[in-house]
Protein backbone atom coordinates (compact mmCIF):
# COMPACT_ATOMS: atom_id res chain seq x y z
CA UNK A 1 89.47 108.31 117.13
CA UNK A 2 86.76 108.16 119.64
CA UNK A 3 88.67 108.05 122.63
CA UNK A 4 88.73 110.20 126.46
CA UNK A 5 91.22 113.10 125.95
CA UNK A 6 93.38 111.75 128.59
CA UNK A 7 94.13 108.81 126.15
CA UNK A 8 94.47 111.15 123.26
CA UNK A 9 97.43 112.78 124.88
CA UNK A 10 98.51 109.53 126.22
CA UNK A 11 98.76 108.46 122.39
CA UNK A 12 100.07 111.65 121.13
CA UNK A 13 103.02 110.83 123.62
CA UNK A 14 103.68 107.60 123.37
CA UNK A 15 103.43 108.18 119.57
CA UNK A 16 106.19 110.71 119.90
CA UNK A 17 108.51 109.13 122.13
CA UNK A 18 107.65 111.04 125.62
CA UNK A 19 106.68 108.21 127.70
CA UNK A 20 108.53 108.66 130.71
CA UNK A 21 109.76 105.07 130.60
CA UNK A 22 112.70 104.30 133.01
CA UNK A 23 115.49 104.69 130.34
CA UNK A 24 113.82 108.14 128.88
CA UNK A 25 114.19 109.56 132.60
CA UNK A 26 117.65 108.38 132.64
CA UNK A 27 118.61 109.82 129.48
CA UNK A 28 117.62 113.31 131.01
CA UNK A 29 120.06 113.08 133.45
CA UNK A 30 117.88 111.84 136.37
CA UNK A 31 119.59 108.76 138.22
CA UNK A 32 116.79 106.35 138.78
CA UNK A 33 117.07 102.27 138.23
CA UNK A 34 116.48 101.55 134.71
CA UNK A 35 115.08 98.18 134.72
CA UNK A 36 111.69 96.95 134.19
CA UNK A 37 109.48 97.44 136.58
CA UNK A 38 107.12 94.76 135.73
CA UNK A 39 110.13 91.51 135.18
CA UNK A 40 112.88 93.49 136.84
CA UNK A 41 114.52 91.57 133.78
CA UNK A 42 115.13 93.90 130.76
CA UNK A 43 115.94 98.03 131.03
CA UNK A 44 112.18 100.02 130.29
CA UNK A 45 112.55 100.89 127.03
CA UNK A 46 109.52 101.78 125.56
CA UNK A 47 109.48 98.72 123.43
CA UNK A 48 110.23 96.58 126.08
CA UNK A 49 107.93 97.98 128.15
CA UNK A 50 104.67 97.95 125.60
CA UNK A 51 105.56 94.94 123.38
CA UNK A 52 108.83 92.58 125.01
CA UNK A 53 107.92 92.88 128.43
CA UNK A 54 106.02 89.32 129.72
CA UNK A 55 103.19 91.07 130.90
CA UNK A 56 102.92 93.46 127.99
CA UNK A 57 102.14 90.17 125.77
CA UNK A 58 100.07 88.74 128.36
CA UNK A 59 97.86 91.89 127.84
CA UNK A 60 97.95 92.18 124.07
CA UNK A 61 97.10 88.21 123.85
CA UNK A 62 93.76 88.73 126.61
CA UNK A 63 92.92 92.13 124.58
CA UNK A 64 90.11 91.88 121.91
CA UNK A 65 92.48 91.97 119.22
CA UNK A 66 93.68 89.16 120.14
CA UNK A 67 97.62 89.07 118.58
CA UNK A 68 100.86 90.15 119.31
CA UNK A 69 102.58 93.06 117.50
CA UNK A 70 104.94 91.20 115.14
CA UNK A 71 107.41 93.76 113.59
CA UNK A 72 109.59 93.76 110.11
CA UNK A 73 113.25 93.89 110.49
CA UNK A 74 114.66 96.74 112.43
CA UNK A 75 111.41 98.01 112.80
CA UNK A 76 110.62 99.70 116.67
CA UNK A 77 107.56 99.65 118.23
CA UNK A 78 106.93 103.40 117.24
CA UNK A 79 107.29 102.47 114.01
CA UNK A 80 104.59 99.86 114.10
CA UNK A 81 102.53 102.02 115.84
CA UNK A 82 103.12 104.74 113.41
CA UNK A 83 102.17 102.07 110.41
CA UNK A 84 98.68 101.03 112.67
CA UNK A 85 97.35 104.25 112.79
CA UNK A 86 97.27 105.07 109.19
CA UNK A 87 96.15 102.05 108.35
CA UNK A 88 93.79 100.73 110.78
CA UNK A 89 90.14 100.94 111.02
CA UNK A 90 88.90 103.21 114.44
CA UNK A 91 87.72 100.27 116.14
CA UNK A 92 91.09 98.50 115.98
CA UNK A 93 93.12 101.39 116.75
CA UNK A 94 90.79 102.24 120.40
CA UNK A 95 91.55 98.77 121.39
CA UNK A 96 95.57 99.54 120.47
CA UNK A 97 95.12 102.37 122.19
CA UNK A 98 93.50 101.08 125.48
CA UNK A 99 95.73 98.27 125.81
CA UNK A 100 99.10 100.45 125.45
CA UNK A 101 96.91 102.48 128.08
CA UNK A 102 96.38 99.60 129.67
CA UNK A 103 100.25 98.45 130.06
CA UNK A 104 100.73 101.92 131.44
CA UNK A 105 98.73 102.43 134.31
CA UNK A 106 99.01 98.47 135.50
CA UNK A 107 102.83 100.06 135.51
CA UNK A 108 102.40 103.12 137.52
CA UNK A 109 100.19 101.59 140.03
CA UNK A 110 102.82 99.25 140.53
CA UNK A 111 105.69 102.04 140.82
CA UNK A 112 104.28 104.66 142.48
CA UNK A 113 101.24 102.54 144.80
CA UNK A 114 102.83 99.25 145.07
CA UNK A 115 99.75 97.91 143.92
CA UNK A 116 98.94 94.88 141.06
CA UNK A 117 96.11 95.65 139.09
CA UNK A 118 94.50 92.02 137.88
CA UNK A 119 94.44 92.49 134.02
CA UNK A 120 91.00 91.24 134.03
CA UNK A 121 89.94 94.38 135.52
CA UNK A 122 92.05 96.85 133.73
CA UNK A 123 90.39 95.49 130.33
CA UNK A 124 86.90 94.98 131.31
CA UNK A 125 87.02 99.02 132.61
CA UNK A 126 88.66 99.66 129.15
CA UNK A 127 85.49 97.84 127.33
CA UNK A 128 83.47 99.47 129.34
CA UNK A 129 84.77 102.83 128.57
CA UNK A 130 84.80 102.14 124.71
CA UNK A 131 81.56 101.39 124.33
CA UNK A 132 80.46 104.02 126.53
CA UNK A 133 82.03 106.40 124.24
CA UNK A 134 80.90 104.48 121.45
CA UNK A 135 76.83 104.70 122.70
CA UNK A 136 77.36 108.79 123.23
CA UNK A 137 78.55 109.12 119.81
CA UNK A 138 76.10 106.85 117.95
CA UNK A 139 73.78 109.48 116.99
CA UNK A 140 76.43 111.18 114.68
CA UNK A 141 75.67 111.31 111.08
CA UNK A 142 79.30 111.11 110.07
CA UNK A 143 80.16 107.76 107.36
CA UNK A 144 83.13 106.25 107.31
CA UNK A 145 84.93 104.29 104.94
CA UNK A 146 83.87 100.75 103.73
CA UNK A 147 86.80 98.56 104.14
CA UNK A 148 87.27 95.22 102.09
CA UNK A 149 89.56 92.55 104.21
CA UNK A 150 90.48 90.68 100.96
CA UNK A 151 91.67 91.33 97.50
CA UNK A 152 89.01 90.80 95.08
CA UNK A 153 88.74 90.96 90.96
CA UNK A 154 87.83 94.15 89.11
CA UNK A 155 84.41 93.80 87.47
CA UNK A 156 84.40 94.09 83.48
CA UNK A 157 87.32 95.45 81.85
CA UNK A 158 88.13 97.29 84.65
CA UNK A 159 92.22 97.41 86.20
CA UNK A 160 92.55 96.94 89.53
CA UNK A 161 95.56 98.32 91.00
CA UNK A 162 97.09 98.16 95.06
CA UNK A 163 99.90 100.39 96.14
CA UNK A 164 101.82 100.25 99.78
CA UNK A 165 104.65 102.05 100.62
CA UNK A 166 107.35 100.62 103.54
CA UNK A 167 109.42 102.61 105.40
CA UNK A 168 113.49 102.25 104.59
CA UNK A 169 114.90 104.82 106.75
CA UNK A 170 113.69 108.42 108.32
CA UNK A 171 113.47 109.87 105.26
CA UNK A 172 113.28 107.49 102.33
CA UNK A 173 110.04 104.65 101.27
CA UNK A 174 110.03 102.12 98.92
CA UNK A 175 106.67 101.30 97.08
CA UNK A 176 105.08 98.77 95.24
CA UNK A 177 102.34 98.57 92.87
CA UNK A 178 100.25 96.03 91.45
CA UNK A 179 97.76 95.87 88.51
CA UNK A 180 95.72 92.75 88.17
CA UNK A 181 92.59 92.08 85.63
CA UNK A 182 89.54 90.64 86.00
CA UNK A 183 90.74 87.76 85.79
CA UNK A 184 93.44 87.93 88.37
CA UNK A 185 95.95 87.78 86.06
CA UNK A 186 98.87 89.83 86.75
CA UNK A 187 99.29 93.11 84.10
CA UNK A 188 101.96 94.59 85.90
CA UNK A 189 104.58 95.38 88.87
CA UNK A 190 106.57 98.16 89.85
CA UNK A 191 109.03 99.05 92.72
CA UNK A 192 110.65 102.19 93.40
CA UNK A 193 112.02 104.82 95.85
CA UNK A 194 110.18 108.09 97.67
CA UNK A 195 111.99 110.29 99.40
CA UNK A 196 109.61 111.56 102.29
CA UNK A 197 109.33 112.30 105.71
CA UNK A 198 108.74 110.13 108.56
CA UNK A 199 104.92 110.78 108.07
CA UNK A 200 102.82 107.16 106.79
CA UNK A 201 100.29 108.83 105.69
CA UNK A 202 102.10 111.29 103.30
CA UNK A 203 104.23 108.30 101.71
CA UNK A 204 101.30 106.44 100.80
CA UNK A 205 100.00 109.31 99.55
CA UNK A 206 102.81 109.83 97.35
CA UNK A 207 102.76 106.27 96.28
CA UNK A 208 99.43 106.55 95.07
CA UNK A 209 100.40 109.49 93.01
CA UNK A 210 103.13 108.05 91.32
CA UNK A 211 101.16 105.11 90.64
CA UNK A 212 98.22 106.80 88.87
CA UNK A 213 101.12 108.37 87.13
CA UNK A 214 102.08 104.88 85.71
CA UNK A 215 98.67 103.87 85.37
CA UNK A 216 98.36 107.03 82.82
CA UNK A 217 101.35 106.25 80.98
CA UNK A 218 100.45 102.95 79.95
CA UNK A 219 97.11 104.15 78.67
CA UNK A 220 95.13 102.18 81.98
CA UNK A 221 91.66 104.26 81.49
CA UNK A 222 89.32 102.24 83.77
CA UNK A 223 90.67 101.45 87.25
CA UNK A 224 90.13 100.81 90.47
CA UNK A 225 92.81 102.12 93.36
CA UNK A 226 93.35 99.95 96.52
CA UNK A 227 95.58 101.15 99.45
CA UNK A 228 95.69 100.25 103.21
CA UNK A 229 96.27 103.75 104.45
CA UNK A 230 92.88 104.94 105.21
CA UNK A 231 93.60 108.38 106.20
CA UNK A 232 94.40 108.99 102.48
CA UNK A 233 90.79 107.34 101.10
CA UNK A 234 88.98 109.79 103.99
CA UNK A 235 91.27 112.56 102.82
CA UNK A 236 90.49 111.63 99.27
CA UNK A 237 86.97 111.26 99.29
CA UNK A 238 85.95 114.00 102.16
CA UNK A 239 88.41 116.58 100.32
CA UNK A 240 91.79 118.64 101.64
CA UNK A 241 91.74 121.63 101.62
CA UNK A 242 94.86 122.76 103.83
CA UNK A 243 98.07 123.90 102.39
CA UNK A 244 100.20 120.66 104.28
CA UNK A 245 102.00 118.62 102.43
CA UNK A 246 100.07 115.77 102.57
CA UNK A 247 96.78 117.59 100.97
CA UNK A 248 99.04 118.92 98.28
CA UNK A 249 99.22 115.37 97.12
CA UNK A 250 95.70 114.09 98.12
CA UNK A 251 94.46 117.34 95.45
CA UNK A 252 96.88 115.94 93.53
CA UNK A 253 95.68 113.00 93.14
CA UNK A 254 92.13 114.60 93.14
CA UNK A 255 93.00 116.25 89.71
CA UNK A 256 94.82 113.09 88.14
CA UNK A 257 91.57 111.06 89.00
CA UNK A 258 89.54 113.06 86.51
CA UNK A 259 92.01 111.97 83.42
CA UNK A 260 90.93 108.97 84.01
CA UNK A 261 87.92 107.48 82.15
CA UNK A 262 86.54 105.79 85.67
CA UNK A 263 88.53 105.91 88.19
CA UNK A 264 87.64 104.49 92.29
CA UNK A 265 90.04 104.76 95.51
CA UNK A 266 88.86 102.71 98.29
CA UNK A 267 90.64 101.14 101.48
CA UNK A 268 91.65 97.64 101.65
CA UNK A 269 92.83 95.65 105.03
CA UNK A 270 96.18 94.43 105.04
CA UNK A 271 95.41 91.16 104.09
CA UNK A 272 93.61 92.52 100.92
CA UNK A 273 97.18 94.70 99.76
CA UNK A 274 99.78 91.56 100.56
CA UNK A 275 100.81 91.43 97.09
CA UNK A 276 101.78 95.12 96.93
CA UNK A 277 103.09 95.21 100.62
CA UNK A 278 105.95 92.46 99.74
CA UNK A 279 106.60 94.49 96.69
CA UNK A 280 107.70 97.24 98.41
CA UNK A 281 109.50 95.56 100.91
CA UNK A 282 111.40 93.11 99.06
CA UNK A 283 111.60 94.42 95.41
CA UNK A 284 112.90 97.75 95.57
CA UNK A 285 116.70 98.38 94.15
CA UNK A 286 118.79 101.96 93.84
CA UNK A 287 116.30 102.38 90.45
CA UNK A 288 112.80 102.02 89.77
CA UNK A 289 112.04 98.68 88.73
CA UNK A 290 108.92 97.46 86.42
CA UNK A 291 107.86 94.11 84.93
CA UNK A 292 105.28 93.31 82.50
CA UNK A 293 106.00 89.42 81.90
CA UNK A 294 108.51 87.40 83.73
CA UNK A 295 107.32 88.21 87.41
CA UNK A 296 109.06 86.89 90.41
CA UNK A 297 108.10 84.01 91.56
CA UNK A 298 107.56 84.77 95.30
CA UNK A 299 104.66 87.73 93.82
CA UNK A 300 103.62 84.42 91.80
CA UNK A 301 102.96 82.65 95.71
CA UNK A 302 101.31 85.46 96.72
CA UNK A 303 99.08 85.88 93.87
CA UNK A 304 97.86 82.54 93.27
CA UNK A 305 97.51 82.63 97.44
CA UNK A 306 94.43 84.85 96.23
CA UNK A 307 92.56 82.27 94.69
CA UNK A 308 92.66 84.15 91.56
CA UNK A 309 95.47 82.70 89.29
CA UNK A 310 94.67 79.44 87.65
CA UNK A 311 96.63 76.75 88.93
CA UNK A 312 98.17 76.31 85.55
CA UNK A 313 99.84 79.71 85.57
CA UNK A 314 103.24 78.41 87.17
CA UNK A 315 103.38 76.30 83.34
CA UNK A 316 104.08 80.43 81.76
CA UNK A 317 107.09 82.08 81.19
CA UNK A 318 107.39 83.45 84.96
CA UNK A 319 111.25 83.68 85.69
CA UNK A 320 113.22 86.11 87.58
CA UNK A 321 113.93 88.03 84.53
CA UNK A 322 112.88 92.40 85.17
CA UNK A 323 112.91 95.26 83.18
CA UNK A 324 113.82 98.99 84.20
CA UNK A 325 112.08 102.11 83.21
CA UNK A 326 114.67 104.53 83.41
């Protein structure tokens, strides 16, 4: 990301848990009043303090992006965080970045000056300091990534096929995958379990994987890949060649691509990979679950919320009914 180094470590931190929030200070044995500086309401948490705090929304809500975090069940604020940056485009993830900044420095004036910064000013010095940033670095040659924002039909013959993988606990993803024709008609779903780290990034690389895996198996020669995580499609496309791993799987992937008769991986937006997204969060079970007929009618919703299954299609045999692959 193009940011000032200062924010870079500021990000690396908060990413990591090091914010010296009221309650982290506490925790290391330092007696100090745990409450909120900002609504003397709530104890500083750092999800209280960059997302449930009043004037932590107030800030998101003036912000260019516009919105309010809005997290899954049981998910943290690191978590969602965690999710943003590998899926994100740069632009989006500055402004997430200057407006957690943001929060944090309207806070310390406030502790340590006694001092109210008007948000007004904190986020028209951010804007100025993005595209400052972003007028030095212009003249590099480096591309990036074309993005689509919404799922769109294959072209010909051609399988299209998203993949997303949600977080279940530290160490375990679910995924979901699914394969859709040119006509938007549904050829296939699948949910399963990955055990991984807590790393984004390497579970939807490993979803990927296993889902070119499938695609293989059931004799899918021409397709098209779709995934939100863009630091997989970069890593994909630009080539890893480290020894972590994550590029263990991206070369993996990199050699299962050429069995393929054509074969493309490119980044979606959320929006684009909703289908796959609610697979993985609300299909998965202890075993790995396919269907080829008989989908479930919330994917049906979804689906047809595309604009790509005829309105007739709720008249087929779509029931609850699934298959296992064992």
């Amino acid at each position: 990301m193009t940011l000032p180094p200062k924010i870079k470590v500021f990000l690396w931190r908060l990413c990591h848990g090091a914010i010296a929030s009221s309650l982290n200070i506490h925790r290391r044995g330092v007696q100090c009043d745990v409450y909120c500086v900002n609504c003397c309401d709530k104890v500083e948490s750092v999800s209280h303090l960059f997302l449930s705090c009043p004037l932590a929304k107030e800030c998101w809500f003036a912000s260019p992006l516009g919105f309010f975090p809005m997290l899954e069940n049981q998910e943290s604020f690191l978590d969602w965080l965690w999710d943003r940056l590998a899926r994100d485009s740069e632009e989006t993830l500055c402004w997430i970045a200057m407006v957690c900044w943001t929060i944090w420095q309207r806070r310390n004036a406030l502790v340590f000056d006694q001092k109210t910064i008007p948000l007004e000013d904190s986020l028209s010095q951010a804007a100025r300091l993005l595209k400052d940033l972003k007028e030095v670095n212009n003249s590099s040659t480096e591309t990036t990534t074309p993005s689509l924002v919404l799922w769109q039909p294959p072209s010909g013959s051609t399988i299209k096929i998203n993949s997303d993988a949600a977080k279940i606990s530290d160490n375990e993803w679910s995924v979901g995958v699914v394969a859709r024709d040119g006509m938007g008609d549904l050829i296939f779903i699948a949910a399963s379990k990955i055990q991984a780290p807590n790393d984004p990034s390497l579970a939807e690389a490993l979803a990927i994987r296993w889902t070119m895996g499938i695609a293989y198996h059931n004799n899918l020669m021409d397709v098209a890949f779709e995934t939100d995580c863009l630091v997989v499609v970069n890593s994909f496309h630009n080539g890893s060649k480290d020894a972590s791993s994550f590029d263990n799987v991206v070369q993996d992937c990199e050699y299962l691509s050429k069995t393929f008769n054509s074969f493309t991986l490119t980044h979606v937006k959320r929006d684009g990979n909703n289908v796959a997204h609610h697979v993985a969060k609300a299909l998965h079970s202890a075993e790995t679950e396919f269907w080829f007929s008989n989908f479930p009618s919330s994917v049906l919703n979804l689906v047809h919320n595309d604009a790509l299954i005829p309105k007739g299609a709720e008249s087929r045999d779509y029931g609850e009914k699934k298959g296992s692959m064992k």
